[in-house]
C-alpha atoms as a PDB file:
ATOM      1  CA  UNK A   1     117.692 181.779   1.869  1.00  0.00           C
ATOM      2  CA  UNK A   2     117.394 184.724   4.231  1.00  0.00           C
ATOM      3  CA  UNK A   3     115.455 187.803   2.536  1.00  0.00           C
ATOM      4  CA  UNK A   4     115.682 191.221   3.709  1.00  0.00           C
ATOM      5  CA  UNK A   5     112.203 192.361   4.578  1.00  0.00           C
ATOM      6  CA  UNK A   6     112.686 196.132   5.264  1.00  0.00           C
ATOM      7  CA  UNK A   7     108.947 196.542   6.369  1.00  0.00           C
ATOM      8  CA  UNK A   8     108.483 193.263   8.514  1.00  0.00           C
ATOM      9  CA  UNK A   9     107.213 193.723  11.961  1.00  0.00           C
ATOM     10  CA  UNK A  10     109.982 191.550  13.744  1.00  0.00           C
ATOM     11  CA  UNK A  11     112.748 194.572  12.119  1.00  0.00           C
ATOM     12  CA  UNK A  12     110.903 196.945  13.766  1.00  0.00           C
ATOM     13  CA  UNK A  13     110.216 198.770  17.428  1.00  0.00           C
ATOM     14  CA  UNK A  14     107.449 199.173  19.317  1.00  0.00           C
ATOM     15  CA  UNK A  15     107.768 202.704  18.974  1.00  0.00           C
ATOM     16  CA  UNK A  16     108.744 202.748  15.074  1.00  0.00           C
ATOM     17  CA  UNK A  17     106.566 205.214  13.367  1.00  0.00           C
ATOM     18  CA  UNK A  18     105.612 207.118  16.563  1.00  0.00           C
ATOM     19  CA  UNK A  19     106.074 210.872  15.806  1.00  0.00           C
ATOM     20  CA  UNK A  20     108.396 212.386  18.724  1.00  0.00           C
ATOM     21  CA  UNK A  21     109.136 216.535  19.504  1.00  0.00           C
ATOM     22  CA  UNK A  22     111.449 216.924  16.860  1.00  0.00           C
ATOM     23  CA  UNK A  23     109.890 215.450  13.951  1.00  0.00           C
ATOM     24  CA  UNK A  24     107.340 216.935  11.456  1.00  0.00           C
ATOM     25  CA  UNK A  25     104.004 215.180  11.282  1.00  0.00           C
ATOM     26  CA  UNK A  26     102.655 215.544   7.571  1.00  0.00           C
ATOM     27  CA  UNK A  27      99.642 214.139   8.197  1.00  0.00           C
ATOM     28  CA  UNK A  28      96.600 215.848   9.847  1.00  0.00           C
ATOM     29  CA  UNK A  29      94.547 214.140  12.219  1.00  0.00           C
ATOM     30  CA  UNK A  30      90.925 213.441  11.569  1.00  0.00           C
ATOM     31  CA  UNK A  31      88.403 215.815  12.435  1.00  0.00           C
ATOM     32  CA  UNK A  32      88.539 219.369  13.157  1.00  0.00           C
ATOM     33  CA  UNK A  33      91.491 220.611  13.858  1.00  0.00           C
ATOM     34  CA  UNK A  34      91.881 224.274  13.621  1.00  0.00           C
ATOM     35  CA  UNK A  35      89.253 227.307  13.855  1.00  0.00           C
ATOM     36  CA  UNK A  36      90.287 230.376  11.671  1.00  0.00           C
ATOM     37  CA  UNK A  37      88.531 233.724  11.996  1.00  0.00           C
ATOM     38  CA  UNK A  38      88.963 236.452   8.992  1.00  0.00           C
ATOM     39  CA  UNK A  39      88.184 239.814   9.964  1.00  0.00           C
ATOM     40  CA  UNK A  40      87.189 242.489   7.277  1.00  0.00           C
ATOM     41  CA  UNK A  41      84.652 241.352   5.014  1.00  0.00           C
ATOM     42  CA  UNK A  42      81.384 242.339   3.508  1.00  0.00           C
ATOM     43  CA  UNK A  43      78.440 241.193   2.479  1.00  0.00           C
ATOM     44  CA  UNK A  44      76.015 242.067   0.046  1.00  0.00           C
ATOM     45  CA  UNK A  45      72.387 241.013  -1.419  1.00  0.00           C
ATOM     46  CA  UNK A  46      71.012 241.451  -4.455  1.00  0.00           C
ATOM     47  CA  UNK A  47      67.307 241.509  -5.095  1.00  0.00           C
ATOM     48  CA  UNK A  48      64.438 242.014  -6.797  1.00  0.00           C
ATOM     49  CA  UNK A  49      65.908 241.429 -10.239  1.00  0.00           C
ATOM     50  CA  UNK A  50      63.838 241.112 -13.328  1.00  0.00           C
ATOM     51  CA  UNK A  51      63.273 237.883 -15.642  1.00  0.00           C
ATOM     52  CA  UNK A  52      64.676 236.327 -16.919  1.00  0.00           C
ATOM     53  CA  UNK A  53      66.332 235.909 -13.268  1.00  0.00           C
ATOM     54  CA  UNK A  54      69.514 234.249 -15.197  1.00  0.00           C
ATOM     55  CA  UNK A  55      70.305 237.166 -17.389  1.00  0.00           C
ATOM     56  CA  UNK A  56      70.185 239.521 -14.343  1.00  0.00           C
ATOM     57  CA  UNK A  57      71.965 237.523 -12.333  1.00  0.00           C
ATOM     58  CA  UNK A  58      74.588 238.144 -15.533  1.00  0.00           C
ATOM     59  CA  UNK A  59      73.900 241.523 -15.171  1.00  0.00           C
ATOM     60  CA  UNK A  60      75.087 241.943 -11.792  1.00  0.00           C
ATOM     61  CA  UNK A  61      78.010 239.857 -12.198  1.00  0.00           C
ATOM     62  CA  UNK A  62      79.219 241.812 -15.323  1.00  0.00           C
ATOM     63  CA  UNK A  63      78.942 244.901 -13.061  1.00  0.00           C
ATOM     64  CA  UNK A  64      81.103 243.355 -10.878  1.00  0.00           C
ATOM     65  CA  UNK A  65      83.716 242.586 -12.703  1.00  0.00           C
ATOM     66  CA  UNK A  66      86.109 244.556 -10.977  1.00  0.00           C
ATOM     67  CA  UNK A  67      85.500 243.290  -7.014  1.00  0.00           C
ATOM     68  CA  UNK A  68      86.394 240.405  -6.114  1.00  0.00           C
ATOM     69  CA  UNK A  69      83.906 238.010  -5.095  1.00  0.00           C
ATOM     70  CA  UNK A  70      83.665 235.432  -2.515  1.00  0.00           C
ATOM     71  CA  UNK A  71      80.286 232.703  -1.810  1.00  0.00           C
ATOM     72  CA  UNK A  72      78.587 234.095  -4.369  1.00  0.00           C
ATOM     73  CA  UNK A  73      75.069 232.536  -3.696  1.00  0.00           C
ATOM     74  CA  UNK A  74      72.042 232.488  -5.950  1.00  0.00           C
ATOM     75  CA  UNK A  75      68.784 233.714  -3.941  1.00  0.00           C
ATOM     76  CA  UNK A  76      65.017 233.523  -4.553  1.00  0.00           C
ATOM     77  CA  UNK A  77      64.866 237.065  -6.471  1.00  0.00           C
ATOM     78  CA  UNK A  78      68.907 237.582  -6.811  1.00  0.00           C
ATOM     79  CA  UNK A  79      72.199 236.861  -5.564  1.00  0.00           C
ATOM     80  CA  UNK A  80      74.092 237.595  -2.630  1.00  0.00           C
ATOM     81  CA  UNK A  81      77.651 237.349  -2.559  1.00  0.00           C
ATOM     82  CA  UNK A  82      80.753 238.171   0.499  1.00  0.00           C
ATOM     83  CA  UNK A  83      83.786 240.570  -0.526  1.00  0.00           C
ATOM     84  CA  UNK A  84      87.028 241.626   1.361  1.00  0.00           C
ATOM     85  CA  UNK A  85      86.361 245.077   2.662  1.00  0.00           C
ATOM     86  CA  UNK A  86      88.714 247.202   0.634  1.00  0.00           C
ATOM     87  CA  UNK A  87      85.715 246.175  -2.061  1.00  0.00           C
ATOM     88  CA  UNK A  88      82.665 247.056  -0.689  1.00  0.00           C
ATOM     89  CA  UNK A  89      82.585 250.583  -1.726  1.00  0.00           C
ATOM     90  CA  UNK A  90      83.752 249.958  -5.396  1.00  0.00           C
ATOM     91  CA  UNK A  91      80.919 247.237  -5.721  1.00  0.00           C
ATOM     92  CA  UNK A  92      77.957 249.627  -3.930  1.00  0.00           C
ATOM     93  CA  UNK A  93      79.344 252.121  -6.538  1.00  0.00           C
ATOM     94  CA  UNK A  94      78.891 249.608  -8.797  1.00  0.00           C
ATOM     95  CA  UNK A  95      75.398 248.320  -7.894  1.00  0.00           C
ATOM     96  CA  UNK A  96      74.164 251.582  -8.011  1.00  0.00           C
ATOM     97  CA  UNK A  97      75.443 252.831 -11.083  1.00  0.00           C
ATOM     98  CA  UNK A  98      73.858 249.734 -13.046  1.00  0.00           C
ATOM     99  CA  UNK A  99      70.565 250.623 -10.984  1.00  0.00           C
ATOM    100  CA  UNK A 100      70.029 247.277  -8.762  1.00  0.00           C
ATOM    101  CA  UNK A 101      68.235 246.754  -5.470  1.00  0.00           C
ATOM    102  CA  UNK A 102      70.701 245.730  -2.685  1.00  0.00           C
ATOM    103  CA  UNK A 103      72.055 245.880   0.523  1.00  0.00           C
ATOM    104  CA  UNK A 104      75.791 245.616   2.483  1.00  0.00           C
ATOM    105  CA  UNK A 105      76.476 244.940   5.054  1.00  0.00           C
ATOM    106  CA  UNK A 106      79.923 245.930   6.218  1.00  0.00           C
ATOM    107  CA  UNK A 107      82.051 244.467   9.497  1.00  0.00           C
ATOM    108  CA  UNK A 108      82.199 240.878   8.407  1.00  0.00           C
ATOM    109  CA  UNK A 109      84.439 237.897   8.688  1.00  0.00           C
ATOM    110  CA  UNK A 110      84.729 234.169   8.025  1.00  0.00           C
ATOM    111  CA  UNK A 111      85.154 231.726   9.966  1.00  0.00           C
ATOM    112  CA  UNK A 112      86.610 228.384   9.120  1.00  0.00           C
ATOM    113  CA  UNK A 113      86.487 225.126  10.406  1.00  0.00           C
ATOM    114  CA  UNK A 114      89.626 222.630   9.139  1.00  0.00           C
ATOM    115  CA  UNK A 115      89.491 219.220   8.725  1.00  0.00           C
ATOM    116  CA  UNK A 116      91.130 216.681   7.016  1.00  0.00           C
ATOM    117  CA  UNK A 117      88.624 214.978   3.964  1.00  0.00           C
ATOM    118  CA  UNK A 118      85.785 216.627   5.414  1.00  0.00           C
ATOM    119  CA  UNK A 119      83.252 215.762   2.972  1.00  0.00           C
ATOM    120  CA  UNK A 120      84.219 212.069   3.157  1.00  0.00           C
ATOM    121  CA  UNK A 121      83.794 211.859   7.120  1.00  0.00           C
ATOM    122  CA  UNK A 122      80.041 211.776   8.022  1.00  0.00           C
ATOM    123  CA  UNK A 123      78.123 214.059   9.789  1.00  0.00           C
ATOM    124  CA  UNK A 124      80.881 216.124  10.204  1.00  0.00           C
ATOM    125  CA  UNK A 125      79.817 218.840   8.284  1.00  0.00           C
ATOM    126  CA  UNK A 126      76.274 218.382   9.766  1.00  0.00           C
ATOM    127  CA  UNK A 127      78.073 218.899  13.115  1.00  0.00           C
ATOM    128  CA  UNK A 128      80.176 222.284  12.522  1.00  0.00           C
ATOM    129  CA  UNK A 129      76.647 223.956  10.669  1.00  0.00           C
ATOM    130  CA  UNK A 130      74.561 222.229  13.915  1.00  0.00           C
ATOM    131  CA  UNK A 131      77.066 223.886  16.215  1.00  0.00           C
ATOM    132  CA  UNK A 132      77.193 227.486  14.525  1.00  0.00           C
ATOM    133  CA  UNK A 133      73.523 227.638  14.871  1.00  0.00           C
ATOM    134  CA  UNK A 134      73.536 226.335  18.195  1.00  0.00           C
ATOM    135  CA  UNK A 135      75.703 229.012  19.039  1.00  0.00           C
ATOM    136  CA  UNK A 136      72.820 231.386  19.086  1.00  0.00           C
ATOM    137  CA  UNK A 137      74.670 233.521  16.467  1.00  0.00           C
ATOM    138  CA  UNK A 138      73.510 235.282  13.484  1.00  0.00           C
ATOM    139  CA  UNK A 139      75.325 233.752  10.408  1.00  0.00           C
ATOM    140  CA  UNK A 140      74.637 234.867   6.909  1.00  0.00           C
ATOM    141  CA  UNK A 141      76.516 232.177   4.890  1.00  0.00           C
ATOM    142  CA  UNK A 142      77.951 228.444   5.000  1.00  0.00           C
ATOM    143  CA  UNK A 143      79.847 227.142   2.284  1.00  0.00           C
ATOM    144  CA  UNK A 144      82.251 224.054   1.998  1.00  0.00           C
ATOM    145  CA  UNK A 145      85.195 222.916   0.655  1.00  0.00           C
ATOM    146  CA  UNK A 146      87.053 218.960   0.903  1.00  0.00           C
ATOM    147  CA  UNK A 147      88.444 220.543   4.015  1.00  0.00           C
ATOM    148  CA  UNK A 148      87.028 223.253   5.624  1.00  0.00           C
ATOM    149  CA  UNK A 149      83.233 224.424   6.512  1.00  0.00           C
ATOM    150  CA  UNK A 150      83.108 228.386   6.501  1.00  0.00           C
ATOM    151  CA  UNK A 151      80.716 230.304   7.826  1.00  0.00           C
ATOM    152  CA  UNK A 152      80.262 234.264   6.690  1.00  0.00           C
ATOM    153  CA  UNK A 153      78.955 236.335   9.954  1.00  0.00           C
ATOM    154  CA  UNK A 154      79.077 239.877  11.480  1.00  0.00           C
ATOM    155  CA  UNK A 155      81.873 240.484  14.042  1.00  0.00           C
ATOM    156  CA  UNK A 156      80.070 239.936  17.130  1.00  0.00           C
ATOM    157  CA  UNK A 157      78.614 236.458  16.005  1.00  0.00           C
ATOM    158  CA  UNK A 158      82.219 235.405  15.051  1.00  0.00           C
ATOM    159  CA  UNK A 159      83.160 234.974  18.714  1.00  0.00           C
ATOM    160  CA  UNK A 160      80.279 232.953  19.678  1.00  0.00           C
ATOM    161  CA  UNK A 161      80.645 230.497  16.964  1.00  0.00           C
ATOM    162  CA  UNK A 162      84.418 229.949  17.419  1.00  0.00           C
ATOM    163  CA  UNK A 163      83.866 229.335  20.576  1.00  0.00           C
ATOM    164  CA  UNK A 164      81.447 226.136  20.045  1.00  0.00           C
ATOM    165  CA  UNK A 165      83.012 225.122  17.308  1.00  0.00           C
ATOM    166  CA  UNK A 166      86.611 225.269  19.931  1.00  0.00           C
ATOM    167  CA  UNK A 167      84.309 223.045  22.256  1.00  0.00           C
ATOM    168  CA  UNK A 168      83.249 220.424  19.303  1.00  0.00           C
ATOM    169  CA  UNK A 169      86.704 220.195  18.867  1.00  0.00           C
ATOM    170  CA  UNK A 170      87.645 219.755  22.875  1.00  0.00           C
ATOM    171  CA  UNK A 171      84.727 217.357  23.295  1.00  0.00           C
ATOM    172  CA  UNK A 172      86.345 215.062  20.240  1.00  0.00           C
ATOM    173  CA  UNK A 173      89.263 214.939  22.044  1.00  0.00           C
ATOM    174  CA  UNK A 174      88.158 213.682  25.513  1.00  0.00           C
END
């Protein structure tokens, strides 16, 4: 009795499977595979809020109900938090209104490194953070996702750190 075996090796080519020109890859390779920087952000920290810290940190965040907010981080004394730039003046106006300490800074972006199950393959988180700093660029913010690293930064820095992370990404490649 012959069965058909659809999947057996001796039905297929060499080359079966092989992606060519033409064809749409769905898959994205391992490691990092794209760098993505976001112009027109801000920043802005919080601080120096009363105790209970929680209930101030509600505080602030009821006062911003209106701006959208991006890495909103807790810090020692308040919060700091990164906004697109078309919301940095409602949330100063904001801030001050309901009386809290803080600073923005404007001129911002994100930049993201891509990569397929991130948190899954080892160290390579460790590496994108390692590389930003390396960079010898300021960075005010990291934050993660299952496939991306981003890292919130003033303009200037943005450059340098796409650039090493563009060389992590040559030097995986060689």
């Amino acid at each position: 009795m012959n069965e058909h075996k659809p999947f057996s090796q001796e039905l297929s080519a060499p080359d079966d499977g092989r992606t060519n020109a033409s064809e749409t890859q769905f898959e994205r390779p391992r490691g990092i595979d794209n760098i993505e920087v976001v112009r027109g952000y801000a920043r802005a920290e919080v601080s120096d809020l009363s105790e209970p810290l929680i209930d101030s940190r509600i505080d602030v965040l009821k006062a911003l109900e209106d701006v959208s907010l991006n890495f909103v981080k807790f810090t020692q004394t308040g919060l700091s938090f990164v906004c697109k730039a078309d919301f940095a003046d409602k949330a100063e106006a904001a801030l001050q209104a309901a009386g809290f300490k803080f600073d923005i800074q404007r001129d911002r972006c994100i930049v993201t490194a891509h990569a397929v199950n991130m948190r899954d393959d080892a160290g390579l988180i460790a590496k994108v953070i390692s590389a930003a700093i390396a960079s010898g660029a300021n960075t005010d913010q990291f934050g993660d996702n299952h496939d991306r690293v981003m890292i919130a930064c003033d303009n200037d820095s943005a450059e340098r750190i796409s650039k090493h992370l563009e060389e992590l990404i040559e030097e995986a490649t060689v």
